[in-house]
Protein backbone atom coordinates (compact mmCIF):
# COMPACT_ATOMS: atom_id res chain seq x y z
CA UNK A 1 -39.50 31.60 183.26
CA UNK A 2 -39.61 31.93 186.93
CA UNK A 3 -42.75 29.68 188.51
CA UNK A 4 -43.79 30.74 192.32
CA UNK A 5 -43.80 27.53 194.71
CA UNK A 6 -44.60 27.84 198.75
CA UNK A 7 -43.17 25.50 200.95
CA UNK A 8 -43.61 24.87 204.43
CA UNK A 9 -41.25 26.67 206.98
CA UNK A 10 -39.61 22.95 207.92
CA UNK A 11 -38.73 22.90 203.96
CA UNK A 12 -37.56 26.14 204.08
CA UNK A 13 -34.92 25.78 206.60
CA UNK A 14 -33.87 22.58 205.07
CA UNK A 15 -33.25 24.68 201.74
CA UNK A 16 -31.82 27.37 202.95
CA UNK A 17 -29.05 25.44 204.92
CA UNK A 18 -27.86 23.50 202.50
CA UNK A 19 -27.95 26.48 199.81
CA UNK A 20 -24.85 28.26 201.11
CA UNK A 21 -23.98 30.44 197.53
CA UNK A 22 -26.42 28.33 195.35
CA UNK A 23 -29.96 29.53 194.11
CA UNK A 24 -32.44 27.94 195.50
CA UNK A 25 -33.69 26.46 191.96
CA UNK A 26 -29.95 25.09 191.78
CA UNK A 27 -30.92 23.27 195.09
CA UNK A 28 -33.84 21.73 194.10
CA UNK A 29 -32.20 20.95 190.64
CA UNK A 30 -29.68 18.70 192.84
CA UNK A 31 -31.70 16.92 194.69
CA UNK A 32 -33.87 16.21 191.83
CA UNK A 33 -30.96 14.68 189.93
CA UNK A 34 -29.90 13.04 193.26
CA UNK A 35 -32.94 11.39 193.61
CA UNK A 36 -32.92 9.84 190.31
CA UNK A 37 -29.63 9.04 190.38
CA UNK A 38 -27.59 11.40 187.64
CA UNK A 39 -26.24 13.40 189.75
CA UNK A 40 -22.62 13.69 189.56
CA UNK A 41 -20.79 12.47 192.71
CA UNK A 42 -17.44 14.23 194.40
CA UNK A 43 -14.59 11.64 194.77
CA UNK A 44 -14.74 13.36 198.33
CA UNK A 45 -18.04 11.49 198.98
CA UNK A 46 -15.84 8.51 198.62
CA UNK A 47 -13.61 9.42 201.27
CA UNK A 48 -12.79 6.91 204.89
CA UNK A 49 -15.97 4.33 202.57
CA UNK A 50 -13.71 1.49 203.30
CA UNK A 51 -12.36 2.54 206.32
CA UNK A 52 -13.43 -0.51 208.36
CA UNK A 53 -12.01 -2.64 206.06
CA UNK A 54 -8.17 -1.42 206.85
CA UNK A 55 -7.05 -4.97 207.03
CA UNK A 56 -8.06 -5.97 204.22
CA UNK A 57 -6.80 -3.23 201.65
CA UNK A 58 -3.91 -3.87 204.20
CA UNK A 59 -3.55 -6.62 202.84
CA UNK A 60 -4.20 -6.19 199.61
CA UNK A 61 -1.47 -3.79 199.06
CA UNK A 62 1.39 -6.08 200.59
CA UNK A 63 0.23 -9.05 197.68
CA UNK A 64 0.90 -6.37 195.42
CA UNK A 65 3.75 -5.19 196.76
CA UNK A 66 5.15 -9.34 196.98
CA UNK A 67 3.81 -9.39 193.11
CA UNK A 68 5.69 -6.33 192.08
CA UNK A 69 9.02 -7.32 193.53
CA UNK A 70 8.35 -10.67 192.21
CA UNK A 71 8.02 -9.36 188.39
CA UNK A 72 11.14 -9.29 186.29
CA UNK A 73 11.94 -6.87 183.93
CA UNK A 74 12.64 -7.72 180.55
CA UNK A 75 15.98 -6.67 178.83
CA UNK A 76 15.43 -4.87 175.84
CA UNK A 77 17.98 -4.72 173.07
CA UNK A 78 18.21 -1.86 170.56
């Protein structure tokens, strides 16, 4: 069932830049579930988060590294 909405040109502009090859009604779908939070996020939108924190993941990763060369294997007999 299609539904006729108007918008103001401001909206419209907003829509139509972020629409690229979507619908519209895919748009609006988006920002909807966006908006209440079930929106599915892209492990892209993740990327350079904790980029001001270098030092510490810096960090982090050479205590893992020590902890890893620490760890012995075990022998295993068959």
């Amino acid at each position: 069932m299609v539904k006729v909405i108007s918008l103001s040109n401001e909206a419209y502009i907003r829509l139509k830049t972020m629409k690229g090859n979507k619908s519209f009604s895919d748009i609006v779908v988006e920002l909807v579930e966006e908006k209440r939070g079930k929106r599915k996020k892209s492990i892209m939108e993740f990327v350079g988060l904790w980029k001001e924190d270098a030092d510490y993941w810096e960090n982090f990763k050479k205590k893992i590294r020590e902890s890893r060369n620490k760890a012995r294997l075990r022998e295993v007999k068959f």
